[in-house]
N, C-alpha and C. Protein backbone atom coordinates (compact mmCIF):
# COMPACT_ATOMS: atom_id res chain seq x y z
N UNK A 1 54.13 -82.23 -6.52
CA UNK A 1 54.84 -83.48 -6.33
C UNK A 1 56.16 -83.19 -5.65
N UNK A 2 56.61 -83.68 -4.57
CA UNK A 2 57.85 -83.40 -4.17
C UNK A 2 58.60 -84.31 -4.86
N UNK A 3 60.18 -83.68 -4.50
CA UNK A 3 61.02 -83.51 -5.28
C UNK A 3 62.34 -84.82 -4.31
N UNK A 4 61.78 -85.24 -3.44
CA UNK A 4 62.88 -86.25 -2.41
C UNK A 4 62.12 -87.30 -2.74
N UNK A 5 61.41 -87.92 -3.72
CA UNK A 5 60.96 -89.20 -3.89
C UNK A 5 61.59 -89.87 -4.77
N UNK A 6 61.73 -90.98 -4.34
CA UNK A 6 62.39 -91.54 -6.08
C UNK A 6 61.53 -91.66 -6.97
N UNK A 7 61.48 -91.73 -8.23
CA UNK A 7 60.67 -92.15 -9.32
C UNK A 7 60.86 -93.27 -10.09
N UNK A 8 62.13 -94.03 -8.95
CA UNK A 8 62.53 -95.21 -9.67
C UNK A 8 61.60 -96.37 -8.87
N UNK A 9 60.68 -97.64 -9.32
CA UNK A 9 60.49 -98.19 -8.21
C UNK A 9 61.77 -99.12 -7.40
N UNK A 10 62.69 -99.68 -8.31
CA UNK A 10 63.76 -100.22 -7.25
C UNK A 10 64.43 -99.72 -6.60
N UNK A 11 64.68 -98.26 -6.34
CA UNK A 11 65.15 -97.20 -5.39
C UNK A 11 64.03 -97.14 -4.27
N UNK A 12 62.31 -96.91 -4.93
CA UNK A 12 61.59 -96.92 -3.85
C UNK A 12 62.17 -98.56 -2.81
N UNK A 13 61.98 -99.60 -3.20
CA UNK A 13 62.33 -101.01 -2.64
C UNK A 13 63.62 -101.08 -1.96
N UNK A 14 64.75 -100.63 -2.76
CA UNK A 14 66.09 -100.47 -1.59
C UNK A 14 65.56 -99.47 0.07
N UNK A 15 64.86 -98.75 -0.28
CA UNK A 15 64.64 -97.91 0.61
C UNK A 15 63.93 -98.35 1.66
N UNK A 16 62.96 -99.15 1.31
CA UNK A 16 62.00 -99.84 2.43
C UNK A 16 62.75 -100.49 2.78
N UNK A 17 63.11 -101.27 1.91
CA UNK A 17 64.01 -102.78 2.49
C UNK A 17 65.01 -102.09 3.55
N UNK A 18 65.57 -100.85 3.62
CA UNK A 18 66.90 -100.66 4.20
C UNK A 18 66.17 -99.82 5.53
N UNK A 19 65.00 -99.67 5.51
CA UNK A 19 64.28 -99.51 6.98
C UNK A 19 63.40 -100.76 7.70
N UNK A 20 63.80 -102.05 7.57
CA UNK A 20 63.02 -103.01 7.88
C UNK A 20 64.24 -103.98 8.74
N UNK A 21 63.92 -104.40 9.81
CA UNK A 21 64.73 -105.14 10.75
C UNK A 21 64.67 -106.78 9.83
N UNK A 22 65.81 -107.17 10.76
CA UNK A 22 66.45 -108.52 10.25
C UNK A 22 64.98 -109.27 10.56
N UNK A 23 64.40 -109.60 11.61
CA UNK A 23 63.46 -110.27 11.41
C UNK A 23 61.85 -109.80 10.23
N UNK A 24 62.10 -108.90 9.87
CA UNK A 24 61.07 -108.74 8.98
C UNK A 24 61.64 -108.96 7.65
N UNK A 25 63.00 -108.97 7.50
CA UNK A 25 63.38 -108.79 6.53
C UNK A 25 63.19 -111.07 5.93
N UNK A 26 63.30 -111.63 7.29
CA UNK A 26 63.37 -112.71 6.83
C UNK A 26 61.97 -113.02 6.23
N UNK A 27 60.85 -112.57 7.39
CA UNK A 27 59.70 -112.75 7.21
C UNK A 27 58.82 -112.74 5.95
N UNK A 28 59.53 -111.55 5.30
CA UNK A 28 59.43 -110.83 3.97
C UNK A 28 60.26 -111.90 2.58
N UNK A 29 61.02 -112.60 3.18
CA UNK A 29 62.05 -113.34 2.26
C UNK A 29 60.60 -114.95 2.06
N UNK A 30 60.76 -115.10 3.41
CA UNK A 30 59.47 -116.82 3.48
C UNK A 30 58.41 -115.97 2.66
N UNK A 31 57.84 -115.13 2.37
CA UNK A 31 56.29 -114.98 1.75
C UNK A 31 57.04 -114.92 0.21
N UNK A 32 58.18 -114.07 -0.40
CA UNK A 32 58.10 -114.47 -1.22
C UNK A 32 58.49 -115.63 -2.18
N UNK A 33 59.73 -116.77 -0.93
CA UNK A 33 59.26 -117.67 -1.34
C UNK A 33 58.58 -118.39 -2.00
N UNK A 34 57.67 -118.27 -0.42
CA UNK A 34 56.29 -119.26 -0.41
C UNK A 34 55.23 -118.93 -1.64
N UNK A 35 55.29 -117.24 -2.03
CA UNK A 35 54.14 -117.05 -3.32
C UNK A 35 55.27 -117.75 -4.48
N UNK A 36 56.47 -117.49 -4.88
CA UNK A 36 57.05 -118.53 -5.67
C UNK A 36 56.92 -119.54 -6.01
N UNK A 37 56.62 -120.50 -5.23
CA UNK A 37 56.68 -121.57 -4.96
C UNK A 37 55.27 -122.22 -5.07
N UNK A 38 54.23 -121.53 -4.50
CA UNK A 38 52.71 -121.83 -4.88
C UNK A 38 52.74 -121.69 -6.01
N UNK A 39 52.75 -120.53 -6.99
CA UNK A 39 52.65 -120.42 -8.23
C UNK A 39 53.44 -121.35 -9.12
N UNK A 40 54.79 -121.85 -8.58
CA UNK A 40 55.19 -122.85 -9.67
C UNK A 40 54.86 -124.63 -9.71
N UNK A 41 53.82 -124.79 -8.19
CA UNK A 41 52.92 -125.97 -8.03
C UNK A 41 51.86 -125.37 -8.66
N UNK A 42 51.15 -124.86 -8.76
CA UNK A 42 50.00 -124.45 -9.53
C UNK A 42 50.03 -124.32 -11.41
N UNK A 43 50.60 -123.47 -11.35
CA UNK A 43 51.41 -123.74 -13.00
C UNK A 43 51.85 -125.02 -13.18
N UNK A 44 52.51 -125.96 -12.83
CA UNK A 44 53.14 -127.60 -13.21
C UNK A 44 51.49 -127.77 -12.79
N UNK A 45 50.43 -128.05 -12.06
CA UNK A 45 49.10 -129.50 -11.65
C UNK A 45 48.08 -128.45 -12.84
N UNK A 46 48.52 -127.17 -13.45
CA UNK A 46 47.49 -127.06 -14.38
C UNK A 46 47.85 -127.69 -15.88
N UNK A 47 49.26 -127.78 -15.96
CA UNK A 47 49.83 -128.18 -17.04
C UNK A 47 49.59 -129.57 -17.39
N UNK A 48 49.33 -130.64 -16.43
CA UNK A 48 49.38 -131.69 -16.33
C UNK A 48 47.75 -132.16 -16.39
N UNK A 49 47.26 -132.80 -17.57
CA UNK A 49 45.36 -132.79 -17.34
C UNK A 49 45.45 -134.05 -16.45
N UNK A 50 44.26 -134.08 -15.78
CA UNK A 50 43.30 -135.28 -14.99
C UNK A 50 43.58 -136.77 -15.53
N UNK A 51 44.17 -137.32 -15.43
CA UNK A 51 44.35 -138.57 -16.08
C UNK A 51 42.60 -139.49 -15.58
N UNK A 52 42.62 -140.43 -16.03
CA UNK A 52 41.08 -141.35 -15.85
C UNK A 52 41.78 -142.37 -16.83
N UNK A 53 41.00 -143.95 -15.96
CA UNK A 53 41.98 -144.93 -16.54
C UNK A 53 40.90 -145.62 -17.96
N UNK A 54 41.72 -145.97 -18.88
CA UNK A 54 41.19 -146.06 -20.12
C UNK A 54 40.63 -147.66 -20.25
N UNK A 55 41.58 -148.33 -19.62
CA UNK A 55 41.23 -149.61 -19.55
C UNK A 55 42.01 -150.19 -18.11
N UNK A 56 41.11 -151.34 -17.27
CA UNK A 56 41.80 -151.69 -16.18
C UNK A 56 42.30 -153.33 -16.60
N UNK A 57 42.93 -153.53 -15.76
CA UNK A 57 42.96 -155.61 -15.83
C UNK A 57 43.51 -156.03 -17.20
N UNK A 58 44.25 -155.29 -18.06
CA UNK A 58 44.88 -155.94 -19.28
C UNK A 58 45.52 -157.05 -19.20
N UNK A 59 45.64 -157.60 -20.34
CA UNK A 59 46.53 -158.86 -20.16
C UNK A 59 47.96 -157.92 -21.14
N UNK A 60 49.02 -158.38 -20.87
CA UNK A 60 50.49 -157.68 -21.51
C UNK A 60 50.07 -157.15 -23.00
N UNK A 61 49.57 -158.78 -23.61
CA UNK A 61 49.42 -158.17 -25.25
C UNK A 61 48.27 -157.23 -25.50
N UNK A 62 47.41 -156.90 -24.69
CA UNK A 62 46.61 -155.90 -25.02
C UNK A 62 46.74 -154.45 -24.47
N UNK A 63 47.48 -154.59 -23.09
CA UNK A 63 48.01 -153.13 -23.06
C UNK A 63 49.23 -152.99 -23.91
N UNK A 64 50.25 -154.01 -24.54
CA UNK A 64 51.05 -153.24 -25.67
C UNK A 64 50.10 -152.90 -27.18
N UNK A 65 48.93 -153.47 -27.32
CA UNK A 65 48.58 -152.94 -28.89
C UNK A 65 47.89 -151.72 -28.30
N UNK A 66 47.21 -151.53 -26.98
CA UNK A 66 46.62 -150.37 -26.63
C UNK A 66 47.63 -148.96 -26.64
N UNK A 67 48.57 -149.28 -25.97
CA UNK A 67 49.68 -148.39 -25.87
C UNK A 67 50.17 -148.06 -27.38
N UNK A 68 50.50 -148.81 -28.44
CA UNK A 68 50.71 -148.95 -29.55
C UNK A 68 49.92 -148.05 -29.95
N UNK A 69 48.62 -148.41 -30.25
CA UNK A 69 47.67 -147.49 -30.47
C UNK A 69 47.54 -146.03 -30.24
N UNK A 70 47.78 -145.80 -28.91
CA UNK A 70 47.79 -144.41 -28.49
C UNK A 70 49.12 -143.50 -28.84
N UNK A 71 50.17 -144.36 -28.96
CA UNK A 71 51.37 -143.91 -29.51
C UNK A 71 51.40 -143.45 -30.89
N UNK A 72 50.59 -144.16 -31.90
CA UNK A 72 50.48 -143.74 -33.38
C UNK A 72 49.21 -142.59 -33.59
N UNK A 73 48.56 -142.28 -32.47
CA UNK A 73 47.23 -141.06 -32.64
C UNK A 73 47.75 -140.07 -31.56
N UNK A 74 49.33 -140.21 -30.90
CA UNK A 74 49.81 -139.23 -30.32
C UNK A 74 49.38 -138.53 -29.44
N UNK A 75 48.60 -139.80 -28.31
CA UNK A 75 47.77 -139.70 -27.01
C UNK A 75 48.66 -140.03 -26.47
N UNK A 76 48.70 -138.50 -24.72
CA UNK A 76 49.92 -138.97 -23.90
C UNK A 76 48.90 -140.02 -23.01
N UNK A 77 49.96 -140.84 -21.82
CA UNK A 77 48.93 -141.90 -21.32
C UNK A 77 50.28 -141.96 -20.44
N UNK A 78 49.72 -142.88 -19.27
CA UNK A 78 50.57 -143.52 -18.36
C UNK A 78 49.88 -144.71 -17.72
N UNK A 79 50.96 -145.65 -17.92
CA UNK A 79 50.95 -146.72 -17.15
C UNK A 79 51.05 -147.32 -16.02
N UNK A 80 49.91 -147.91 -15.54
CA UNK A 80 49.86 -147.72 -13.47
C UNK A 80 50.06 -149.98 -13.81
N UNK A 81 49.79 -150.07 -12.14
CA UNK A 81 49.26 -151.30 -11.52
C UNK A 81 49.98 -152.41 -12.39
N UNK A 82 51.58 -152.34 -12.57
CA UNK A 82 51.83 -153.22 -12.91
C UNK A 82 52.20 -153.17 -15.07
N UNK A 83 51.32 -152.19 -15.53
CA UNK A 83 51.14 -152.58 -17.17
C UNK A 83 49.71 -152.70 -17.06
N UNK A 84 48.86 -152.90 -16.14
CA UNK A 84 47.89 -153.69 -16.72
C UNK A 84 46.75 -152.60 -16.91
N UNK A 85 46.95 -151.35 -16.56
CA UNK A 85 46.40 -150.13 -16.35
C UNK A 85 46.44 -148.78 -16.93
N UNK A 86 45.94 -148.69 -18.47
CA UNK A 86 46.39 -147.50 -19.19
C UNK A 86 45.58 -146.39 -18.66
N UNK A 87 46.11 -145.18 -18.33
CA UNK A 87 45.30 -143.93 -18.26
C UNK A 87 45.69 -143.16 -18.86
N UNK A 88 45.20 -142.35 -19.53
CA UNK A 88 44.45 -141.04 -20.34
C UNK A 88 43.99 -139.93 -20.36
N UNK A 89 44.11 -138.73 -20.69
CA UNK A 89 43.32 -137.61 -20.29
C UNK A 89 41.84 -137.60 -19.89
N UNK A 90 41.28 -137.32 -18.86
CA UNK A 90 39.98 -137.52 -18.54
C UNK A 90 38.85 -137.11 -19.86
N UNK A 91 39.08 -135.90 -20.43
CA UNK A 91 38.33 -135.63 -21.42
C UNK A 91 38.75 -136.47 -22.87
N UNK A 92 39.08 -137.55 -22.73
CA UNK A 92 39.42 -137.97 -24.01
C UNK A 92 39.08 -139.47 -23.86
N UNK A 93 38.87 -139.90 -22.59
CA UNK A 93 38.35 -141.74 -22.21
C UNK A 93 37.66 -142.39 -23.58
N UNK A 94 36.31 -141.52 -23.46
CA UNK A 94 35.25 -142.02 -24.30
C UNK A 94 35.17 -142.06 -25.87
N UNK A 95 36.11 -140.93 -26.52
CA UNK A 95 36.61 -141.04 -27.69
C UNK A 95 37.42 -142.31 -27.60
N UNK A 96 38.21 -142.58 -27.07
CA UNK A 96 39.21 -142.75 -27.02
C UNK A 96 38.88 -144.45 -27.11
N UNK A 97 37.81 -144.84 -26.25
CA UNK A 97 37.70 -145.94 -26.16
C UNK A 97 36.62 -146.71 -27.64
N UNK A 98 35.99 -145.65 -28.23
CA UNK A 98 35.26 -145.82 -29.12
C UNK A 98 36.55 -146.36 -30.39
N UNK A 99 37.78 -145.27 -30.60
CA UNK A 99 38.06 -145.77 -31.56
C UNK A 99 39.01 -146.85 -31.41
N UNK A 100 39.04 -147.09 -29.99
CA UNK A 100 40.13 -148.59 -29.91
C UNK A 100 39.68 -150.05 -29.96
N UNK A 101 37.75 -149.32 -29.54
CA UNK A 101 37.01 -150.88 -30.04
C UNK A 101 36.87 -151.04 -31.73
N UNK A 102 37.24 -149.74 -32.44
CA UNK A 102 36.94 -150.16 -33.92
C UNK A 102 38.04 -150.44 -34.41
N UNK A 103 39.33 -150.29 -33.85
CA UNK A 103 39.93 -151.65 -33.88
C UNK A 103 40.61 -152.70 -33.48
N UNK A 104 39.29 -152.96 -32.43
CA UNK A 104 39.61 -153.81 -32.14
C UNK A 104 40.19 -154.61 -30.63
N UNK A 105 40.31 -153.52 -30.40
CA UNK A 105 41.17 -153.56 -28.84
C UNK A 105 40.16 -153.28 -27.42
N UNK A 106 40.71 -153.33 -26.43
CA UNK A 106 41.30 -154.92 -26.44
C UNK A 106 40.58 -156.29 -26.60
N UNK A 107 41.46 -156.93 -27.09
CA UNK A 107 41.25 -158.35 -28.22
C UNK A 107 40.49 -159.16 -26.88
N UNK A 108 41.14 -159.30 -25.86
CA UNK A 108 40.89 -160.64 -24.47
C UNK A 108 39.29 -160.25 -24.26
N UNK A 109 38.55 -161.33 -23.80
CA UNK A 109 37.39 -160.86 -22.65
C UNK A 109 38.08 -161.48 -21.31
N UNK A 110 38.84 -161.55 -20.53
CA UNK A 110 38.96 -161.73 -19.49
C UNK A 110 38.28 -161.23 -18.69
């Protein structure tokens, strides 16, 4: 093993870095960026599940007992189109809708 190597790797990295011209050096700056930056869009759209809408066309009082509802069984949800549009985790619709018809919800047939 010779004996002029570093064995540190951030000594190896000062060293490259300090043989690399200004334009590579930028070049080298945008990629790691850019892998930064992919990885912290990728990490936040995995964190965040598939929403799928739970119910469309509410009337006010039934997306507030729906919302109500999901608030006391500590389902996240978001509200589109006005209020009139609850969505839900995609894997959770069909539960979800089972136990809001047992009770009850929503009340309207519009």
């Amino acid at each position: 093993m010779p004996t002029n190597q570093p064995s540190n790797t951030a000594e190896r990295a000062r060293r490259i870095a300090a043989k690399l011209t200004p334009l590579q050096m930028v070049a080298l700056g945008a990629v790691v960026v850019t892998v930064v930056a992919g990885g912290l869009i990728l990490s936040k759209s995995a964190s965040n599940p598939a929403l799928s809408p739970l119910y469309t066309d509410l009337t006010t009082a039934d997306a507030s007992s729906v919302v109500d509802s999901l608030n006391s069984q500590g389902v996240s949800y978001d509200l589109t189109d006005g209020g009139r549009t609850v969505l839900v985790p995609k894997d959770e619709v069909y539960d979800l809708r089972g136990s809001l018809a047992g009770e009850g919800l929503p009340s309207s047939n519009e």
